[in-house]
Protein backbone atom coordinates (compact mmCIF):
# COMPACT_ATOMS: atom_id res chain seq x y z
CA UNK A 1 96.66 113.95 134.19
CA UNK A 2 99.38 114.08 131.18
CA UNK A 3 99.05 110.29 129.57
CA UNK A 4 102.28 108.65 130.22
CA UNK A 5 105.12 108.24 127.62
CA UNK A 6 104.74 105.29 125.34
CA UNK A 7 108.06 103.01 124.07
CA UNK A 8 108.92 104.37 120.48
CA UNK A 9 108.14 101.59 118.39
CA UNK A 10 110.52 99.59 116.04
CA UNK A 11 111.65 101.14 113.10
CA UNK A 12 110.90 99.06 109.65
CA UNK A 13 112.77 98.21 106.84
CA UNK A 14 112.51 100.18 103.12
CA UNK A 15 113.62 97.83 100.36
CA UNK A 16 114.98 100.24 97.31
CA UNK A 17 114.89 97.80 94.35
CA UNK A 18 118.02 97.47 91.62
CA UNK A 19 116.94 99.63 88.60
CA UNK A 20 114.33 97.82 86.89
CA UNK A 21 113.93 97.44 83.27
CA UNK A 22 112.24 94.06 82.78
CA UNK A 23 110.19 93.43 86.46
CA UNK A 24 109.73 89.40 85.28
CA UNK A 25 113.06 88.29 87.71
CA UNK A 26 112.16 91.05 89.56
CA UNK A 27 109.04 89.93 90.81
CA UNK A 28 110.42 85.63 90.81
CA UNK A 29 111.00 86.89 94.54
CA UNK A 30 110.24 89.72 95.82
CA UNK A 31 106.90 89.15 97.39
CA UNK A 32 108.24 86.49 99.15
CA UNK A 33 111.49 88.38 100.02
CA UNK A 34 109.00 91.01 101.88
CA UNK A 35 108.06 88.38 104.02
CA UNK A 36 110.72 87.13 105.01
CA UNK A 37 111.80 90.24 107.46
CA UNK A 38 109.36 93.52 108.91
CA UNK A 39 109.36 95.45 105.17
CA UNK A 40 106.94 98.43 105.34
CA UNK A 41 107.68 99.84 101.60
CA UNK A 42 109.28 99.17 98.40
CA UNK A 43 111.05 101.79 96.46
CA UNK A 44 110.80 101.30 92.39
CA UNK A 45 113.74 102.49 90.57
CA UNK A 46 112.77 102.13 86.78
CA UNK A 47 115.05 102.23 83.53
CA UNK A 48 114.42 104.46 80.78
CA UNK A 49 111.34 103.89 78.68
CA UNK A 50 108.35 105.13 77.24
CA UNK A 51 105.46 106.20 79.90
CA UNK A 52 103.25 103.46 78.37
CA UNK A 53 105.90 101.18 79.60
CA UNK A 54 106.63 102.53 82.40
CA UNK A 55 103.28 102.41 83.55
CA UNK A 56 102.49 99.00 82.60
CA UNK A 57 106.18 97.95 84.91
CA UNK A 58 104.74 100.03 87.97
CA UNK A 59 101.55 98.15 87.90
CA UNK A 60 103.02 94.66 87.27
CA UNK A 61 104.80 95.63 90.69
CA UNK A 62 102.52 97.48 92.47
CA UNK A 63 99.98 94.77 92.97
CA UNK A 64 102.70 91.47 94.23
CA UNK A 65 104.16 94.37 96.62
CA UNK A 66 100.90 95.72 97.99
CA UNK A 67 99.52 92.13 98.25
CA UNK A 68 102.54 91.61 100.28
CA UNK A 69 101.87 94.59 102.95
CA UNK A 70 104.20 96.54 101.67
CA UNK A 71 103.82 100.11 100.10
CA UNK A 72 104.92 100.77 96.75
CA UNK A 73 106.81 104.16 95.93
CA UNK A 74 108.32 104.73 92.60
CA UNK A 75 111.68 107.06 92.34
CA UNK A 76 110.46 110.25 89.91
CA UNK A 77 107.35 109.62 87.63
CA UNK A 78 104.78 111.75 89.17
CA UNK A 79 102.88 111.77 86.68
CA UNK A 80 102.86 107.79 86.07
CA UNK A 81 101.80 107.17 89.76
CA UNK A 82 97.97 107.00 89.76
CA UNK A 83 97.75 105.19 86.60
CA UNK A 84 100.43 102.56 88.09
CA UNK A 85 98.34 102.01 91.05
CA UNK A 86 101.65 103.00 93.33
CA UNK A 87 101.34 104.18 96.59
CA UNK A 88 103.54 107.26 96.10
CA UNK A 89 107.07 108.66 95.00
CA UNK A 90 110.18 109.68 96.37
CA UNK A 91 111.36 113.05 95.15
CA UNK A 92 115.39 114.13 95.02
CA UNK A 93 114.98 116.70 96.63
CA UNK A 94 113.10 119.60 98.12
CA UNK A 95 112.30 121.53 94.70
CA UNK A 96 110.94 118.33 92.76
CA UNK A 97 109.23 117.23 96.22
CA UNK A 98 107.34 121.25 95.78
CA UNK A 99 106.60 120.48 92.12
CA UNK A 100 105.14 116.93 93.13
CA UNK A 101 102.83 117.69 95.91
CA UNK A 102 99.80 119.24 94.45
CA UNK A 103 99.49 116.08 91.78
CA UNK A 104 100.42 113.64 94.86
CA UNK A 105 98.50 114.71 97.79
CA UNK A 106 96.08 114.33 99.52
CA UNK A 107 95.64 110.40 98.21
CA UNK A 108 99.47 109.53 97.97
CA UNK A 109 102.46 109.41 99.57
CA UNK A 110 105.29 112.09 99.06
CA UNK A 111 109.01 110.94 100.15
CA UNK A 112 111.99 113.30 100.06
CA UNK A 113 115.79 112.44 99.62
CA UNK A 114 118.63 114.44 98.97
CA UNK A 115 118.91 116.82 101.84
CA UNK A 116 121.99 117.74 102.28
CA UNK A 117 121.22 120.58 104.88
CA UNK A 118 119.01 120.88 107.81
CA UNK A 119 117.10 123.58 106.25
CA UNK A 120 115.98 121.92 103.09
CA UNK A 121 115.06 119.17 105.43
CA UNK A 122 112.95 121.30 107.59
CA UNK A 123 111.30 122.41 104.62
CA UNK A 124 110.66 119.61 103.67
CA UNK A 125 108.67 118.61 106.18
CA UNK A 126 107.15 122.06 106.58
CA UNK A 127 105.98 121.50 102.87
CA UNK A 128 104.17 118.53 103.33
CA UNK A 129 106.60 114.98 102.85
CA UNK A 130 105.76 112.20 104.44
CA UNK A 131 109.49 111.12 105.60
CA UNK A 132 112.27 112.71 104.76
CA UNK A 133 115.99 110.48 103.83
CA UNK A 134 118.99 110.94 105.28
CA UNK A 135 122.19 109.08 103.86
CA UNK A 136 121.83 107.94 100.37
CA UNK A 137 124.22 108.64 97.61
CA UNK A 138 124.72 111.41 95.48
CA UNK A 139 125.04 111.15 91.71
CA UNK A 140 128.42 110.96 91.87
CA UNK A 141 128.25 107.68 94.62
CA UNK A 142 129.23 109.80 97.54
CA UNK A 143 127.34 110.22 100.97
CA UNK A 144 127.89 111.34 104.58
CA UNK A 145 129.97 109.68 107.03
CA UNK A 146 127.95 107.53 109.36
CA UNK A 147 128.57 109.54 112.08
CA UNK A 148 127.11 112.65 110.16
CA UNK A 149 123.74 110.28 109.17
CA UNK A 150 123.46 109.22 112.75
CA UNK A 151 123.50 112.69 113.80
CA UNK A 152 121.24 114.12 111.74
CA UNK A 153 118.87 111.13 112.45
CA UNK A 154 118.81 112.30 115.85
CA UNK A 155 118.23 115.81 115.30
CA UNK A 156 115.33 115.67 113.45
CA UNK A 157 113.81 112.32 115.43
CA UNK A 158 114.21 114.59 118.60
CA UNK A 159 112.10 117.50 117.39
CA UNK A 160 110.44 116.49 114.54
CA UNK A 161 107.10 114.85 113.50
CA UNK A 162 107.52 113.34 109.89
CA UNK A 163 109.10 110.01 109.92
CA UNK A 164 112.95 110.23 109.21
CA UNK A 165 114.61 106.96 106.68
CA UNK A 166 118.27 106.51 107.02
CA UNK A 167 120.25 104.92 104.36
CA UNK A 168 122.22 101.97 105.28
CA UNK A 169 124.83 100.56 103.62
CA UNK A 170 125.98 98.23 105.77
CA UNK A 171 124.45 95.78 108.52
CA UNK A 172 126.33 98.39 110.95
CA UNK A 173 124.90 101.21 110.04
CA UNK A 174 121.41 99.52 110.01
CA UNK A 175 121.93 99.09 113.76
CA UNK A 176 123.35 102.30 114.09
CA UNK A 177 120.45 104.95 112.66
CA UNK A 178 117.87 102.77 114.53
CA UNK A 179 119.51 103.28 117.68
CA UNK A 180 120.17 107.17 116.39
CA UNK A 181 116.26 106.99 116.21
CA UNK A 182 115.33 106.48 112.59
CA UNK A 183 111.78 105.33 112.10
CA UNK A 184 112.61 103.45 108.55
CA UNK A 185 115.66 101.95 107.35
CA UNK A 186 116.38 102.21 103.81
CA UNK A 187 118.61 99.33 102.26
CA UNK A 188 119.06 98.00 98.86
CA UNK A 189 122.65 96.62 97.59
CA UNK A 190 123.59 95.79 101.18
CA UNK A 191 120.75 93.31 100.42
CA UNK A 192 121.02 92.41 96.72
CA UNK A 193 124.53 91.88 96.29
CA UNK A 194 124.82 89.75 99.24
CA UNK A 195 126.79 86.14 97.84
CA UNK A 196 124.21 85.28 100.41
CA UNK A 197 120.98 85.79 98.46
CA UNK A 198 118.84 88.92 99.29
CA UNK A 199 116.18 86.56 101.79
CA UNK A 200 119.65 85.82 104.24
CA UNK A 201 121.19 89.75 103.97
CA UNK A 202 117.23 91.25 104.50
CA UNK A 203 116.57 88.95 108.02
CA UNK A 204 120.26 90.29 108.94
CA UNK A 205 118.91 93.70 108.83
CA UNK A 206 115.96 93.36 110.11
CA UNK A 207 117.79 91.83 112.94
CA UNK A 208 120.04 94.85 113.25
CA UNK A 209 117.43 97.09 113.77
CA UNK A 210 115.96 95.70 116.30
CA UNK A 211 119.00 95.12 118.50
CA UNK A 212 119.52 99.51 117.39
CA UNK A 213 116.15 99.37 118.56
CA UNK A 214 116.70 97.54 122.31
CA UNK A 215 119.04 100.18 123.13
CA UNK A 216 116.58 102.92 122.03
CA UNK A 217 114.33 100.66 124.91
CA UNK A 218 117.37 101.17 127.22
CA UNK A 219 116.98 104.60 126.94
CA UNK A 220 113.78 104.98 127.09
CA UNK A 221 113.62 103.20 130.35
CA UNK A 222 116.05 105.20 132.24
CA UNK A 223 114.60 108.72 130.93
CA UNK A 224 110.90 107.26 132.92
CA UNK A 225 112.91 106.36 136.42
């Protein structure tokens, strides 16, 4: 007898961090920021510097974040990630996510943004990342429409195994891709330029997810009768 469908579960939130260059004020809050809403990971973005300092940054974060129950991935750095104690990196793309894998896997986790076709993205995921981003900016501040994100979120979360991360930039949105399906939700100045404070603009989209997330339920429920 074929085990009956289970609900999809929630999807989480994906903090991306300002670009770091001193992690001190950094670090003031953010382990208690984590806690304050469902945060499975933390994405390090780190200024230019030196890999000795770069290293030492990654570790002062790693540890608060991880503590925390949170993952900690670093944008780029490959090579800094072991010594950092990180739990992984998010590549730009499919050919540095190619170059990363053999000095990432099997121990660590390999993310891939910048897929700006539905082939890279299903290589991608044929290659070996562990989610694959849909939404965030380009260098020159430009991404997708949300209709375009939501759609692509449901393409691959219909017939794909590797987690999918949409990139929200606004509490909308972050209601929107969970309903599309997303399994992570990727935010960062939606939270940290909130006038709010980042604790009152992360509960918001936690909160936004999960009311994406009831009408995922919804649907759910009327596909099993």
């Amino acid at each position: 007898m074929a085990a009956k469908p289970t609900a999809p579960p929630a999807p989480r939130l994906y903090l991306s961090t300002p670009v770091v260059d001193d992690p001190a004020a950094l670090l003031a809050g953010l382990p208690d920021l984590i806690r304050k809403a469902d945060v499975a990971a933390v994405l390090l973005r780190l200024a230019p510097s030196d890999p000795r300092t770069l290293t030492s940054r990654i570790k002062a974060v790693a540890a608060p974040v991880q503590k925390a129950d949170a993952a900690l991935l670093v944008e780029g750095h490959v090579d800094l990630i072991a010594r950092g104690g990180a739990d992984g990196a998010h590549l730009p793309g499919l050919a540095p996510l190619q170059e990363a894998l053999p000095a990432l896997k099997p121990d660590r986790i390999a993310g891939c943004g910048g897929l700006t076709t539905r082939h890279n993205a299903m290589s991608a995921g044929e290659a070996g990342a562990d989610y694959v981003l849909f939404g965030e900016p380009d260098s020159k501040g430009q991404r997708p429409s949300a209709d375009a994100i939501a759609e692509r979120i449901e393409w691959w979360a219909e017939l794909f195994e590797p987690p999918c991360v949409g990139y929200a930039a606004s509490l909308d949105e972050a209601e929107r891709f969970a309903a599309a399906g997303a399994d992570f939700v990727l935010v960062d100045d939606l939270v940290w330029n909130d006038a709010r404070g980042a604790s009152a603009a992360l509960v918001d989209a936690g909160a936004a997810i999960q009311r994406g997330h009831a009408a995922v339920l919804e649907r759910f429920k009327a596909a099993q009768g």
